[in-house]
N, C-alpha and C. Protein backbone atom coordinates (compact mmCIF):
# COMPACT_ATOMS: atom_id res chain seq x y z
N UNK A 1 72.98 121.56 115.08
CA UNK A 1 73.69 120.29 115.03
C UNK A 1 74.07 119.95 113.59
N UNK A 2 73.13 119.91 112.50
CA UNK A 2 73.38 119.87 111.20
C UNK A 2 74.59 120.81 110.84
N UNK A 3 74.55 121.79 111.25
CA UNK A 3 76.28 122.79 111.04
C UNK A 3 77.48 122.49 111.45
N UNK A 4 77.14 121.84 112.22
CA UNK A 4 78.83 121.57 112.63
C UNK A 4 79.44 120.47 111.81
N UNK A 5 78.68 119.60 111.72
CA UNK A 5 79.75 118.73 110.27
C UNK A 5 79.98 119.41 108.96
N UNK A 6 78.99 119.59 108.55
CA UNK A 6 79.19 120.89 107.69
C UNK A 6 80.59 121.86 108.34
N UNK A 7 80.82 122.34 108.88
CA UNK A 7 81.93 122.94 109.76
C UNK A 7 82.74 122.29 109.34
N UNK A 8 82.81 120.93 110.23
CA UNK A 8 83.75 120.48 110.41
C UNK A 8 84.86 120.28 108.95
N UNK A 9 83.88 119.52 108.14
CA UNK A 9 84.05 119.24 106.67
C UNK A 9 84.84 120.40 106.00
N UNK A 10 84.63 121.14 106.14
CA UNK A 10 85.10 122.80 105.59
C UNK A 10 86.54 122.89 105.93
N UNK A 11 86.67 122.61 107.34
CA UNK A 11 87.87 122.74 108.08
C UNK A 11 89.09 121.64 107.80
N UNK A 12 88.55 120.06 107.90
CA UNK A 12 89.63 119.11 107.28
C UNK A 12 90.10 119.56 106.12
N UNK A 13 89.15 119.93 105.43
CA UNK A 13 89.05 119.97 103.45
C UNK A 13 90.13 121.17 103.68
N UNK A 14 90.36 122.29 104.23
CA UNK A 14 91.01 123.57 104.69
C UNK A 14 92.58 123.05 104.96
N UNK A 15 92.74 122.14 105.44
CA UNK A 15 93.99 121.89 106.14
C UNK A 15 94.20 122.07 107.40
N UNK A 16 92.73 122.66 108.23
CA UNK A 16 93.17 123.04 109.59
C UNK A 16 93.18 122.00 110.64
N UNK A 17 93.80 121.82 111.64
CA UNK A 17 93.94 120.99 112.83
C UNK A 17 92.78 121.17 113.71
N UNK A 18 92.14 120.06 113.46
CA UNK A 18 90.78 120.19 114.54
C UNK A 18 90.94 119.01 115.73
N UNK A 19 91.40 119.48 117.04
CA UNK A 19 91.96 118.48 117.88
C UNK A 19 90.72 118.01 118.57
N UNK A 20 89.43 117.79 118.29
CA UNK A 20 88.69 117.02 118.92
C UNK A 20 88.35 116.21 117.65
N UNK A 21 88.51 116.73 116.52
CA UNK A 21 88.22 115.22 115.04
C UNK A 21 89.66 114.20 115.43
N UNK A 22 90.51 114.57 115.57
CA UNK A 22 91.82 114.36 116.02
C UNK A 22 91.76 113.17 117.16
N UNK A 23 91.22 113.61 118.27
CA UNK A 23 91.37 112.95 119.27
C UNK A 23 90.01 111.30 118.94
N UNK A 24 88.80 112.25 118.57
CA UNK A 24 88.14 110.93 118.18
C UNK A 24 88.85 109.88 117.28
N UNK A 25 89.45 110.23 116.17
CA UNK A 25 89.89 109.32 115.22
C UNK A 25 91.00 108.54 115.82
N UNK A 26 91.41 108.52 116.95
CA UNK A 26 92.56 107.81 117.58
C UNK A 26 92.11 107.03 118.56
N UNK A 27 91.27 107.49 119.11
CA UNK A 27 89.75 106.60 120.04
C UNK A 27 89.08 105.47 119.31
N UNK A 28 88.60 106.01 117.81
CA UNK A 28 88.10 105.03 116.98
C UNK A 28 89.45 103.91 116.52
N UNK A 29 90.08 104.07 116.39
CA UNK A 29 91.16 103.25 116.00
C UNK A 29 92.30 102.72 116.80
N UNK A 30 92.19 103.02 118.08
CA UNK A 30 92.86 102.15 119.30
C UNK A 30 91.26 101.07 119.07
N UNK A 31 90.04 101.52 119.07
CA UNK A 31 89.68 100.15 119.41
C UNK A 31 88.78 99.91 118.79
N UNK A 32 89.00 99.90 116.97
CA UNK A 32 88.73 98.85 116.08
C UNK A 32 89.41 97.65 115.83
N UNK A 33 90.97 97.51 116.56
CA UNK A 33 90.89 95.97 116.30
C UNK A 33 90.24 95.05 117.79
N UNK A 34 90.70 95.68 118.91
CA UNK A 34 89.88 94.72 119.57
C UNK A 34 88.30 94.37 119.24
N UNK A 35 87.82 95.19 118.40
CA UNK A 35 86.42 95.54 118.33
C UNK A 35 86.22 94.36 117.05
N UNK A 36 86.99 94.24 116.11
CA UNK A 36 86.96 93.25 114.68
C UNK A 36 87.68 92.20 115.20
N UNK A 37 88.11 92.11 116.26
CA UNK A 37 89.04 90.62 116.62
C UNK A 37 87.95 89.50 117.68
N UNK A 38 87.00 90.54 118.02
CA UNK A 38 86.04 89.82 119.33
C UNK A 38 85.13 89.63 118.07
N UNK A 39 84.36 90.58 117.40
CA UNK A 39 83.43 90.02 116.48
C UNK A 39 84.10 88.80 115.39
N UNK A 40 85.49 88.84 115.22
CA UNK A 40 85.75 87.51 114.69
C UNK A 40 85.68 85.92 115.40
N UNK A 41 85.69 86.54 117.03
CA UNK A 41 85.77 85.25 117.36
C UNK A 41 84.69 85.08 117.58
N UNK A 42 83.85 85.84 117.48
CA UNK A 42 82.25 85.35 117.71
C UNK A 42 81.76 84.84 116.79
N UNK A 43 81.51 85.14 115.65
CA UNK A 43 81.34 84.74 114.34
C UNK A 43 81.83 83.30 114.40
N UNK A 44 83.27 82.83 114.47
CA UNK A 44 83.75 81.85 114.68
C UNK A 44 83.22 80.61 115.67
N UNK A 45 82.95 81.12 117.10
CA UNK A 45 82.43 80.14 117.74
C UNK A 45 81.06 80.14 117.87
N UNK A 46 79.78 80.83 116.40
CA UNK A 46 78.95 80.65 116.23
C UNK A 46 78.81 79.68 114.53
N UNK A 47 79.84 78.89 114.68
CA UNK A 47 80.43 78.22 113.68
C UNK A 47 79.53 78.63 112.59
N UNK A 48 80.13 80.00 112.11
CA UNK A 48 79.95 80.45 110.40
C UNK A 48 81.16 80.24 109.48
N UNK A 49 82.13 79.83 109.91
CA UNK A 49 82.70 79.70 108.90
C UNK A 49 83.49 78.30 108.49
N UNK A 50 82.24 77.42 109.06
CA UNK A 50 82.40 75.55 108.15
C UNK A 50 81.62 75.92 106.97
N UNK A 51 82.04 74.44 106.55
CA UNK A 51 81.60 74.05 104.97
C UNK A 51 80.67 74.05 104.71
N UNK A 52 79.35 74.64 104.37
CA UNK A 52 78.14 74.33 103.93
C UNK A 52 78.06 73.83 102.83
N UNK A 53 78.95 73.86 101.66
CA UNK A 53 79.18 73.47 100.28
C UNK A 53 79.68 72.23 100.13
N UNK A 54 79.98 71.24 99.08
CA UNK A 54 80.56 70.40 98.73
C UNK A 54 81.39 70.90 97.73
N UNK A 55 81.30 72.28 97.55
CA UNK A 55 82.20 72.23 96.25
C UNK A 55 83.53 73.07 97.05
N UNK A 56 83.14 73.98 97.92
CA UNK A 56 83.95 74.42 98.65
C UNK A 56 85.23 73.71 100.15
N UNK A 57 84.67 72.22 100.31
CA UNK A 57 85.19 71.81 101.08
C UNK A 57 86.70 71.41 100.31
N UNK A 58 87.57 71.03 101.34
CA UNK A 58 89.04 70.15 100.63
C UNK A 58 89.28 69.13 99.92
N UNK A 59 90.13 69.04 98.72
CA UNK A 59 89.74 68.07 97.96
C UNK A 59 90.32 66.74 98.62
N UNK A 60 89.61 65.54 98.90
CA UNK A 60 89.62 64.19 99.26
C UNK A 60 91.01 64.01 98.79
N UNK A 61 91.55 62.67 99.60
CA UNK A 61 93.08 62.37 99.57
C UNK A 61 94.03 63.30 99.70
N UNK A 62 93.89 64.26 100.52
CA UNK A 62 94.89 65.47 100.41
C UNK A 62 94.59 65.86 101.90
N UNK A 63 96.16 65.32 103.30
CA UNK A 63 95.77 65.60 104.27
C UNK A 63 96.41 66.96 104.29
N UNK A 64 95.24 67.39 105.54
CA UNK A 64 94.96 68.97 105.88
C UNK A 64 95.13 69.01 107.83
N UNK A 65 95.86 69.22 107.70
CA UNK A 65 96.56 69.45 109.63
C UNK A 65 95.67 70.37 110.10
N UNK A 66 95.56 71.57 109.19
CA UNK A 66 95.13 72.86 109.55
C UNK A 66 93.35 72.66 109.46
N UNK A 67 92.54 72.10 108.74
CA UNK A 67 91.46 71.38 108.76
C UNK A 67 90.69 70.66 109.32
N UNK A 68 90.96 70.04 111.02
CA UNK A 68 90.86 68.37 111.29
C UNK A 68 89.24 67.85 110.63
N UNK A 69 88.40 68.90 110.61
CA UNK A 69 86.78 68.45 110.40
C UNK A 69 86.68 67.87 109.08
């Protein structure tokens, strides 16, 4: 098992077409954005990303539409 990345590694670095690194890397990347778009909304409706700061919130007298809190 330790050899075959080793392998594999040899072979990208080579220039050769390895159609199962191939096929994974298109698997991985059809579904990293659904995969970073659900962990964003989770994150989100585990409200991490309000103000904990005072220095970071909006500065007073300055309305914010996009803000309502």
């Amino acid at each position: 098992m330790q050899n075959y990345p080793n392998q594999l590694r040899l072979k990208v670095r080579g220039g050769e077409y390895d159609e199962p690194f191939e096929k994974l890397f298109n698997v991985a990347l059809v579904l990293a954005v659904p995969g970073f778009f659900t962990a964003y909304c989770v994150i989100f409706q585990l409200g991490c990303f309000e103000y904990f700061s005072n220095a970071l919130k909006p500065a007073h007298g300055i309305e914010w539409p996009v803000f309502p809190n």
